[in-house]
C-alpha atoms as a PDB file:
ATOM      1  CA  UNK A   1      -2.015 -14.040  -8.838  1.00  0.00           C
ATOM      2  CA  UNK A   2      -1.018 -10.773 -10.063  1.00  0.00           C
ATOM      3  CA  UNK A   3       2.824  -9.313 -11.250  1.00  0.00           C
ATOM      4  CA  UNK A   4       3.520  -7.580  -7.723  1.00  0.00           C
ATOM      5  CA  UNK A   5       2.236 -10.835  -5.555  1.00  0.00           C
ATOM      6  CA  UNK A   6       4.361 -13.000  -7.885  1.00  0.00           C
ATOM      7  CA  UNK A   7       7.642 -10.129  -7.006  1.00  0.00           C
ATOM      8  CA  UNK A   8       6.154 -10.946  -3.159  1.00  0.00           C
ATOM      9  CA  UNK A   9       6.637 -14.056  -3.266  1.00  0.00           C
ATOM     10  CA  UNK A  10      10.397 -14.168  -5.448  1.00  0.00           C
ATOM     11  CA  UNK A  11      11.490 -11.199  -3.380  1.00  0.00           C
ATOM     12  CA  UNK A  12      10.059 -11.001   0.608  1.00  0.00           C
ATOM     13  CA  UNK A  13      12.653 -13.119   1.744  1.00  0.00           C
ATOM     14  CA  UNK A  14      15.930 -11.104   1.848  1.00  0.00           C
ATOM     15  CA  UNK A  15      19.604 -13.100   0.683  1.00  0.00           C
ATOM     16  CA  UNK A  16      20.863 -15.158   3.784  1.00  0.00           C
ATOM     17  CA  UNK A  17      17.616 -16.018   4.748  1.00  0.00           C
ATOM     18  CA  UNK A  18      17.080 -14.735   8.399  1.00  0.00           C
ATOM     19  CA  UNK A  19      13.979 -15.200  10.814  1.00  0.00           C
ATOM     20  CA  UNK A  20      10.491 -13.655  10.397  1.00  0.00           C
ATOM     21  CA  UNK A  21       9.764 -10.533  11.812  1.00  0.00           C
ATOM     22  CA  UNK A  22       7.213 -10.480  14.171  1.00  0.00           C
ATOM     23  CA  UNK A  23       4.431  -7.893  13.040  1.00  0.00           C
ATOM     24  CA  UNK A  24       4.533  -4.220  13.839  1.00  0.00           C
ATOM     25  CA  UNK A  25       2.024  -1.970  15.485  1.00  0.00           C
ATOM     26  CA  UNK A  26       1.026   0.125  12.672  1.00  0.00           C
ATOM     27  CA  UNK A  27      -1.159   2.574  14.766  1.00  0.00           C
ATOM     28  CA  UNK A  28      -0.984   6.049  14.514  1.00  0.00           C
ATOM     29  CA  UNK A  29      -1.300   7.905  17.760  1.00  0.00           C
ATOM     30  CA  UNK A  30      -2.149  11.603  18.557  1.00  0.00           C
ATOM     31  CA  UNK A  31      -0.705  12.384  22.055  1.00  0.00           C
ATOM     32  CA  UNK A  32      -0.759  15.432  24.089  1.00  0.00           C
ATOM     33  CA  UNK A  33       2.890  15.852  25.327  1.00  0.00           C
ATOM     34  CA  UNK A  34       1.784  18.097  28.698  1.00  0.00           C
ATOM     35  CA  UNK A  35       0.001  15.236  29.792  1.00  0.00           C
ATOM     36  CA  UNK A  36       2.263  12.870  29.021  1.00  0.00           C
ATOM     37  CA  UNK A  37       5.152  14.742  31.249  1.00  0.00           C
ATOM     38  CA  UNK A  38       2.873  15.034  33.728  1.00  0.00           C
ATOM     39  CA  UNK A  39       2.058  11.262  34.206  1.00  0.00           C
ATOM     40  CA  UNK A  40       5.745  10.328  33.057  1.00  0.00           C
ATOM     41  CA  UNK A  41       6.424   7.423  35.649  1.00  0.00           C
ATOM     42  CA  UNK A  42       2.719   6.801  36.931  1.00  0.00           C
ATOM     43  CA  UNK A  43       1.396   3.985  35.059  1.00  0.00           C
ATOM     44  CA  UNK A  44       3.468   0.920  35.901  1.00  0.00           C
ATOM     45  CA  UNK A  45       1.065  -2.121  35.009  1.00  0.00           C
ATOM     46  CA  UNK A  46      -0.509  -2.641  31.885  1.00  0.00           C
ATOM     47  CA  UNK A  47      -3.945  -1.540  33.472  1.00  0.00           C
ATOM     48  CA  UNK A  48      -2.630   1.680  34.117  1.00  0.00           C
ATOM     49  CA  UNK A  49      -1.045   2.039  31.057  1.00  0.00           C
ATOM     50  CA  UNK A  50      -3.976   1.278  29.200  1.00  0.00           C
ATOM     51  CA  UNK A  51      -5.798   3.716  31.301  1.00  0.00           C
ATOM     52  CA  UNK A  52      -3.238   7.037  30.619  1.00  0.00           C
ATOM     53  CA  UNK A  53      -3.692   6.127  26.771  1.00  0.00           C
ATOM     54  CA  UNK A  54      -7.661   6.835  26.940  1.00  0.00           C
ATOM     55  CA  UNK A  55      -6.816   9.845  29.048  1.00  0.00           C
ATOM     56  CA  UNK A  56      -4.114  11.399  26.446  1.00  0.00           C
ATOM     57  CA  UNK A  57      -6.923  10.438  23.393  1.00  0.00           C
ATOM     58  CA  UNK A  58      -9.537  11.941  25.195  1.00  0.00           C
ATOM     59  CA  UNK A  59      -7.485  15.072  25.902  1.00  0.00           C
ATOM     60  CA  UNK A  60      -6.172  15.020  22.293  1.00  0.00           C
ATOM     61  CA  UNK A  61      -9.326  15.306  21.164  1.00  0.00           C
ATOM     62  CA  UNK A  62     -11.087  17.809  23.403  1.00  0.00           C
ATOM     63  CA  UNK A  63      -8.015  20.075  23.019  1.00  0.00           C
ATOM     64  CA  UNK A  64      -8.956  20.580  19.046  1.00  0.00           C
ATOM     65  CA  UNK A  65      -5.461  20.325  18.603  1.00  0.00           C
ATOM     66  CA  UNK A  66      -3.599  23.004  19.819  1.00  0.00           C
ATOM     67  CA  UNK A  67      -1.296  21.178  21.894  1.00  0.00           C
ATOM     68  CA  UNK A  68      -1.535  17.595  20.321  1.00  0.00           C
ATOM     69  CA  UNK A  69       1.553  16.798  18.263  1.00  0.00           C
ATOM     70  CA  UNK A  70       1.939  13.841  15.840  1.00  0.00           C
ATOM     71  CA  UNK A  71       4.332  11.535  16.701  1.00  0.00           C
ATOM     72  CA  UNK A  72       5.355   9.692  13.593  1.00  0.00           C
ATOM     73  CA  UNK A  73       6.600  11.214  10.463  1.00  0.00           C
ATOM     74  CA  UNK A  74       5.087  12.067   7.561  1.00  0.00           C
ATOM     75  CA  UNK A  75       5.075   8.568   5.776  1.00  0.00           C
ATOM     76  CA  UNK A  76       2.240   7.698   8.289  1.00  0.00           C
ATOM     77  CA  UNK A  77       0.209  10.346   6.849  1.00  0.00           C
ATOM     78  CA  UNK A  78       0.256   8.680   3.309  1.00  0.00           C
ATOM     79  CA  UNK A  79       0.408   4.795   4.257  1.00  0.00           C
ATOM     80  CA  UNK A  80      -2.252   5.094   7.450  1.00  0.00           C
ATOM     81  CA  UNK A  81       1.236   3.172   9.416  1.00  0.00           C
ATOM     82  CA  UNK A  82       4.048   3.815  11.647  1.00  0.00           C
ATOM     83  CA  UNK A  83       7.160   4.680   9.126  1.00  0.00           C
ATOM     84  CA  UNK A  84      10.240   2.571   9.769  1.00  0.00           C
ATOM     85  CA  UNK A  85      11.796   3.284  13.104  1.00  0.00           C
ATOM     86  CA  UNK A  86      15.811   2.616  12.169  1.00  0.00           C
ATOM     87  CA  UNK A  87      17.832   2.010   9.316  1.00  0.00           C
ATOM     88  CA  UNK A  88      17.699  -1.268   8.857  1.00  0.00           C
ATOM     89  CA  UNK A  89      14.089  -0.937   8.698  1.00  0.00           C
ATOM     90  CA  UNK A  90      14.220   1.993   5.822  1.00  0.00           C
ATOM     91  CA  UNK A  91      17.346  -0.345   3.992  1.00  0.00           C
ATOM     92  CA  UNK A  92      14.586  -3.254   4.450  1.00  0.00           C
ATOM     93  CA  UNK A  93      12.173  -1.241   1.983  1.00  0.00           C
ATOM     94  CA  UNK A  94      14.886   0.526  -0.529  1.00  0.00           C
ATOM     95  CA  UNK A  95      15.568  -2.839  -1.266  1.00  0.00           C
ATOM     96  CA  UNK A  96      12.199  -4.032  -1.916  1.00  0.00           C
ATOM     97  CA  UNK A  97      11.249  -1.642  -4.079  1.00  0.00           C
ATOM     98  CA  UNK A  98      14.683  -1.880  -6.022  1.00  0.00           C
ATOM     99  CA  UNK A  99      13.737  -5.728  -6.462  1.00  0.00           C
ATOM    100  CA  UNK A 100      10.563  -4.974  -7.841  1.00  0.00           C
ATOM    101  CA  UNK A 101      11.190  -2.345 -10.281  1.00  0.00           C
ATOM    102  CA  UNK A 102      14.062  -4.949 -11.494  1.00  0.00           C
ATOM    103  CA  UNK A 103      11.317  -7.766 -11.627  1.00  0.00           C
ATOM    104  CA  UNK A 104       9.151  -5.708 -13.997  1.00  0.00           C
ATOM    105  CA  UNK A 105      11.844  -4.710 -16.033  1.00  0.00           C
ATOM    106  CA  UNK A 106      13.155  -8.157 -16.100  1.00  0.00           C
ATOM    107  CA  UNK A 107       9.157  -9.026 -17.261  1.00  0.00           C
ATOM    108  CA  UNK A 108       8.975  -6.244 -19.973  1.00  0.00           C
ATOM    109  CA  UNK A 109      12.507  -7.535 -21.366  1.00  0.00           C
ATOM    110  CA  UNK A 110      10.997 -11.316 -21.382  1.00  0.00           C
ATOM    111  CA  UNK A 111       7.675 -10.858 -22.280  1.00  0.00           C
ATOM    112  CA  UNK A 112       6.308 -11.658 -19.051  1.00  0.00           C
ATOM    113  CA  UNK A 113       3.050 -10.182 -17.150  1.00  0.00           C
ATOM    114  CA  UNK A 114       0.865  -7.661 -17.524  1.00  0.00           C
ATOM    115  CA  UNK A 115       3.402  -5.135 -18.279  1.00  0.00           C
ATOM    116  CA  UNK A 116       4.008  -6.986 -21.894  1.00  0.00           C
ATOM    117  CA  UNK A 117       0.689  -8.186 -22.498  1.00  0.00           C
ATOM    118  CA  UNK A 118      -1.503  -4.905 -21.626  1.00  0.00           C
ATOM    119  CA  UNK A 119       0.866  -2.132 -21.237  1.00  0.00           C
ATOM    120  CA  UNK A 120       0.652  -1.926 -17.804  1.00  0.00           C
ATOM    121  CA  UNK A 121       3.241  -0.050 -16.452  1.00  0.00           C
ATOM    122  CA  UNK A 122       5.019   1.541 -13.138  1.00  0.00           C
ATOM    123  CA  UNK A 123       5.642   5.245 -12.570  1.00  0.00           C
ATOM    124  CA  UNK A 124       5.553   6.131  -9.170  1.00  0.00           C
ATOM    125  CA  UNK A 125       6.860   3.376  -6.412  1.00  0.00           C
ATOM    126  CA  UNK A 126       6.694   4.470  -2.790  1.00  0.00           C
ATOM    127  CA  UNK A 127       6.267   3.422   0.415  1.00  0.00           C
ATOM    128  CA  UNK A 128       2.352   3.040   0.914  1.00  0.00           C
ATOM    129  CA  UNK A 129       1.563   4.865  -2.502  1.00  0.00           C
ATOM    130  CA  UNK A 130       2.217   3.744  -6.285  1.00  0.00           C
ATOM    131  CA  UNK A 131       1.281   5.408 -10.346  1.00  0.00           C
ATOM    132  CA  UNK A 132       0.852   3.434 -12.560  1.00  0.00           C
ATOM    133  CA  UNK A 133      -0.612   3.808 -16.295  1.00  0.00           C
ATOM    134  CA  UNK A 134      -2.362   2.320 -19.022  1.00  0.00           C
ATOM    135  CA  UNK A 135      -2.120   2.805 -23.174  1.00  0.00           C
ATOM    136  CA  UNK A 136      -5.528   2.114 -24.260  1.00  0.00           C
ATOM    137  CA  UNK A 137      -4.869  -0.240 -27.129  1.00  0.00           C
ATOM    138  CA  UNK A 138      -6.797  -3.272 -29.246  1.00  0.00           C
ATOM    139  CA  UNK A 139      -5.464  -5.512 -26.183  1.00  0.00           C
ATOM    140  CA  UNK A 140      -7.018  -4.203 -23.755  1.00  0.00           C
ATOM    141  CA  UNK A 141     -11.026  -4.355 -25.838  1.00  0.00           C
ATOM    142  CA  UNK A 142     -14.375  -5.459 -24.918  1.00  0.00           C
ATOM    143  CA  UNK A 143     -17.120  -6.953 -27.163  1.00  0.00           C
ATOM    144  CA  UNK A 144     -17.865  -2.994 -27.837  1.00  0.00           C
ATOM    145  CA  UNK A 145     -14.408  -1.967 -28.353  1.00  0.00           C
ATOM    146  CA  UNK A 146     -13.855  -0.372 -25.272  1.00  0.00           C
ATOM    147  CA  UNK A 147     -11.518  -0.487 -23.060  1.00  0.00           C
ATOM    148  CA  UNK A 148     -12.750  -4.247 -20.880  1.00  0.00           C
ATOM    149  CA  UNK A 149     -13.591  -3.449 -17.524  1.00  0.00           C
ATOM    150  CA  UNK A 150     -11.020  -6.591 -16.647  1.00  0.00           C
ATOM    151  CA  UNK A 151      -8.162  -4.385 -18.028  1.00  0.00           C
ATOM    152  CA  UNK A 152      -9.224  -1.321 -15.598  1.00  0.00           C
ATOM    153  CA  UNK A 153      -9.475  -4.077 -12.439  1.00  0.00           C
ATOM    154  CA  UNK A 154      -6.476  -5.685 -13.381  1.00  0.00           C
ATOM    155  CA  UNK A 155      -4.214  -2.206 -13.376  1.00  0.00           C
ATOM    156  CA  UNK A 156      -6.173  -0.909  -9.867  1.00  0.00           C
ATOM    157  CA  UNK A 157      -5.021  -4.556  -8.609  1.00  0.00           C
ATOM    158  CA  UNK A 158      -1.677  -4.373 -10.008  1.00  0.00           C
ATOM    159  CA  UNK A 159      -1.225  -0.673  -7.796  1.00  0.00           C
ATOM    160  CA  UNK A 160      -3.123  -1.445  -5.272  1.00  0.00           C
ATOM    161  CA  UNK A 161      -1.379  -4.197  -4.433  1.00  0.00           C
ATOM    162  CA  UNK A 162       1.960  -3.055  -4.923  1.00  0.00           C
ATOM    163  CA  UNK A 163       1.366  -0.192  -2.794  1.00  0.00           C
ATOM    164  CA  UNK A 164       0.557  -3.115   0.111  1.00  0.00           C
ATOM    165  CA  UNK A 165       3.575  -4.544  -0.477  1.00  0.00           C
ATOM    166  CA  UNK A 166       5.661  -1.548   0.110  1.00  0.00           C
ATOM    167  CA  UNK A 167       4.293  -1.545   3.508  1.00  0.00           C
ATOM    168  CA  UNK A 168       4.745  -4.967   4.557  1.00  0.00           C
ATOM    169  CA  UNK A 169       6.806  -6.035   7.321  1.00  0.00           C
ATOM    170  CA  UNK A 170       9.736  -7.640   6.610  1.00  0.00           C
ATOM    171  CA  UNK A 171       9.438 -11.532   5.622  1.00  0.00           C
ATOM    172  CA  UNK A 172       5.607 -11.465   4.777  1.00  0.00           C
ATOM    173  CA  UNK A 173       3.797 -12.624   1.479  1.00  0.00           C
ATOM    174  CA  UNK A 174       0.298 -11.340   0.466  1.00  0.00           C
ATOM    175  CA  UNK A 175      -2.338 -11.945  -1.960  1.00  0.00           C
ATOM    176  CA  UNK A 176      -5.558 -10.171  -2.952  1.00  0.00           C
ATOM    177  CA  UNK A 177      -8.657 -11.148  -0.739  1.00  0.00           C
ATOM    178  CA  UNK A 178     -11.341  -9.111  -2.080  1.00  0.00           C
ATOM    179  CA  UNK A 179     -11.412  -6.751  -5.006  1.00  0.00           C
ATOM    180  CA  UNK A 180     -14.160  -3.570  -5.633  1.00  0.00           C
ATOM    181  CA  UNK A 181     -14.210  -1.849  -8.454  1.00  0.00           C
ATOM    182  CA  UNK A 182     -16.499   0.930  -9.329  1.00  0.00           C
ATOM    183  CA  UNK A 183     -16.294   2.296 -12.962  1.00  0.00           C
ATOM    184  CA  UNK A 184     -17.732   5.763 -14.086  1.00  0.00           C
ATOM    185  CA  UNK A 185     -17.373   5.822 -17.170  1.00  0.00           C
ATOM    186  CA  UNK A 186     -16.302   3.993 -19.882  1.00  0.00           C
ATOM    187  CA  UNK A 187     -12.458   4.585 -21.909  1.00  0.00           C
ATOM    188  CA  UNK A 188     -12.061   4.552 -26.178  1.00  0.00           C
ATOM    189  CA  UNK A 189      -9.480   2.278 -27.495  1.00  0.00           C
ATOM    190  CA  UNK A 190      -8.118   5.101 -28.911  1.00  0.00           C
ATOM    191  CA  UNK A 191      -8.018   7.101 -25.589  1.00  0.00           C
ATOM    192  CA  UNK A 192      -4.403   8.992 -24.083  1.00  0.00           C
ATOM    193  CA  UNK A 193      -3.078   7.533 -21.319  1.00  0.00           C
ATOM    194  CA  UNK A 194      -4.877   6.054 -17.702  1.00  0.00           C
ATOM    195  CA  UNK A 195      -2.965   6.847 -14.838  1.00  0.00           C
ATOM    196  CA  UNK A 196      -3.912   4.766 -11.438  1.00  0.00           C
ATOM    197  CA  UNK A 197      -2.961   6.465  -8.467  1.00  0.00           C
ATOM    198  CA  UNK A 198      -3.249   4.027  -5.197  1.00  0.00           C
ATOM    199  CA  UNK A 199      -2.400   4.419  -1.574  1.00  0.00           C
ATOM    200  CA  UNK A 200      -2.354   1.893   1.049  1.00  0.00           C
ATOM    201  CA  UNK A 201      -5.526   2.926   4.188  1.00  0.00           C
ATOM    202  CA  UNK A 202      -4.463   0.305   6.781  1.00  0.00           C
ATOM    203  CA  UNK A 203      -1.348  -2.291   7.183  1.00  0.00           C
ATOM    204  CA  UNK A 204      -2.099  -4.765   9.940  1.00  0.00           C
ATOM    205  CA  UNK A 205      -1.244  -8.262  11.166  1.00  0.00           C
ATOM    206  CA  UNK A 206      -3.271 -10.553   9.249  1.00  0.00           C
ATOM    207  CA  UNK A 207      -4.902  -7.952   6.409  1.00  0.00           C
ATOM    208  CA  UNK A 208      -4.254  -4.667   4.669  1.00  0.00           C
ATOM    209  CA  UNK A 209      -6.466  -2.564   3.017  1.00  0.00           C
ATOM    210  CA  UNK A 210      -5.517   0.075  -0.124  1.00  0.00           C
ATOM    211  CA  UNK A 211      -7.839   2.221  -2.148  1.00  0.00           C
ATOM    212  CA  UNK A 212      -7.101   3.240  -6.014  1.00  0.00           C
ATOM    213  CA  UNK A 213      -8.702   5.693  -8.603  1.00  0.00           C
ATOM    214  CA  UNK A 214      -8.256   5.656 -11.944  1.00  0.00           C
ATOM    215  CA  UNK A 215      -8.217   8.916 -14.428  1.00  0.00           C
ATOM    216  CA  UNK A 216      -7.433  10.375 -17.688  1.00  0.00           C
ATOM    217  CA  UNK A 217      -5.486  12.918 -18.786  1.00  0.00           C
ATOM    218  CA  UNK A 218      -8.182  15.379 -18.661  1.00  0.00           C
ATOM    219  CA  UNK A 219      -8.521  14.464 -14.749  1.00  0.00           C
ATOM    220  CA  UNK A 220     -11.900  13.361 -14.793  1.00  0.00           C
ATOM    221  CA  UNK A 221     -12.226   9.858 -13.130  1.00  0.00           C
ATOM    222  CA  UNK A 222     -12.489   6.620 -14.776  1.00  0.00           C
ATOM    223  CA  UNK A 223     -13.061   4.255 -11.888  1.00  0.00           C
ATOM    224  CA  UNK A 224     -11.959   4.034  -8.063  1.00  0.00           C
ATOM    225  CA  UNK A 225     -12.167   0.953  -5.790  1.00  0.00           C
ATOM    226  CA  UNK A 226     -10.631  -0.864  -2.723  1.00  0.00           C
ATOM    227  CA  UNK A 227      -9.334  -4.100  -1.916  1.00  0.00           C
ATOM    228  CA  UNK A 228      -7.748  -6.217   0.955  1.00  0.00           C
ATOM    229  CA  UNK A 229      -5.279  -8.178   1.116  1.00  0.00           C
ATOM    230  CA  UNK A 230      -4.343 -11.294   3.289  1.00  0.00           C
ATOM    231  CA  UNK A 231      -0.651 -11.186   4.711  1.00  0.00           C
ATOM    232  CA  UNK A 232       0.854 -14.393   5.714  1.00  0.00           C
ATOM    233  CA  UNK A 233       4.758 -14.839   7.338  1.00  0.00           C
ATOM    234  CA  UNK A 234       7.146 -16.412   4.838  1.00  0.00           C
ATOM    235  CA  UNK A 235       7.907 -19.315   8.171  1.00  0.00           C
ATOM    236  CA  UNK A 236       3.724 -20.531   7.440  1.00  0.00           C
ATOM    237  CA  UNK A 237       3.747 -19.747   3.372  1.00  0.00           C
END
């Protein structure tokens, strides 16, 4: 269990405890807006409605996007979900991401997690999208005194997996399910510093799904991967 799904599990639940929130529909939807007047007030059962969705898509699509409009804001194009829809919902995730950066400072000032033990640390915190870096250093060496491929997986999990939990729902806990890495080439001891960019691709109801790369300073890249995580509500944890 990594740094961020240890702050997950200290810090989902907000003070005063409170219900779980009921997942979110995290789909992003292209709709055409003349069509949509123009059937404002048709579909009244759920058939129907299902049936003026496939007709906007279609539209949408065959219109090559002159008149389609997106109808989320820009968050949704980084995170691949709907951004928060009032502001208890945007307070909700300022305060999560205040708790964690306190958690890691609280680590580095203790001695505690990855942070301490392999200079892994946080730049960038965001919702759906995260930086963080890596000093090359005699702690982080392989049998051939390079930089261990466990080190590289273990900061693309650490941002990866932060970046989830920036997207989470309210009241949800989550822990890495699977974990690809791909590395391109290998990294000196004696290298300047890895930066790990990673960006959440899909935040549903039971999983989410976040892709990372890793580079150095000269921008080439290092390694890249994926992983997916399994989100449970705090009421079944």
């Amino acid at each position: 269990m990594g740094d961020t799904e240890v702050a997950a599990a200290r810090l989902a639940r907000p003070p005063g405890g409170g219900k779980v929130a009921g997942p979110v529909d995290r789909r992003v939807r292209f709709v055409d807006h003349n069509q949509m007047a123009s059937q404002n007030g048709a579909a009244s059962s759920a058939g129907a409605e299902m049936a003026a969705e496939a007709e906007m898509a279609a539209a949408t699509e065959t219109a090559g996007g002159a008149d389609a409009h997106l109808t989320v804001a820009a968050v949704a194009a980084v995170t691949g979900s709907a951004p928060a829809t009032d502001a208890g919902d945007a307070s909700e995730i300022d305060r999560r991401i205040a708790d964690l950066r306190a958690l890691l400072e609280q680590g580095l000032s203790e001695g505690v997690g990855v942070g301490h033990s392999l200079g892994i640390h946080l730049g960038t915190l965001e919702v759906g999208r995260t930086v963080w870096t890596l000093q090359p250093s005699p702690a982080t060496a392989n049998a051939m005194f390079t930089v261990h491929g466990g080190v590289l997986a273990t900061l693309m999990d650490t941002a990866m997996g932060s970046a989830v939990y920036t997207a989470l729902p309210p009241e949800t806990y989550y822990t890495t399910l699977e974990l690809k890495v791909n590395f391109v080439r290998s990294v000196s001891l004696t290298a300047d510093l890895l930066t790990c960019e990673a960006r959440t691709i899909h935040v549903g109801r039971r999983t989410a799904t976040a892709e990372g790369t890793v580079t150095g300073t000269d921008g080439k890249l290092i390694a890249h991967g994926t992983c997916t995580c399994l989100l449970t509500p705090a009421s079944s944890a």
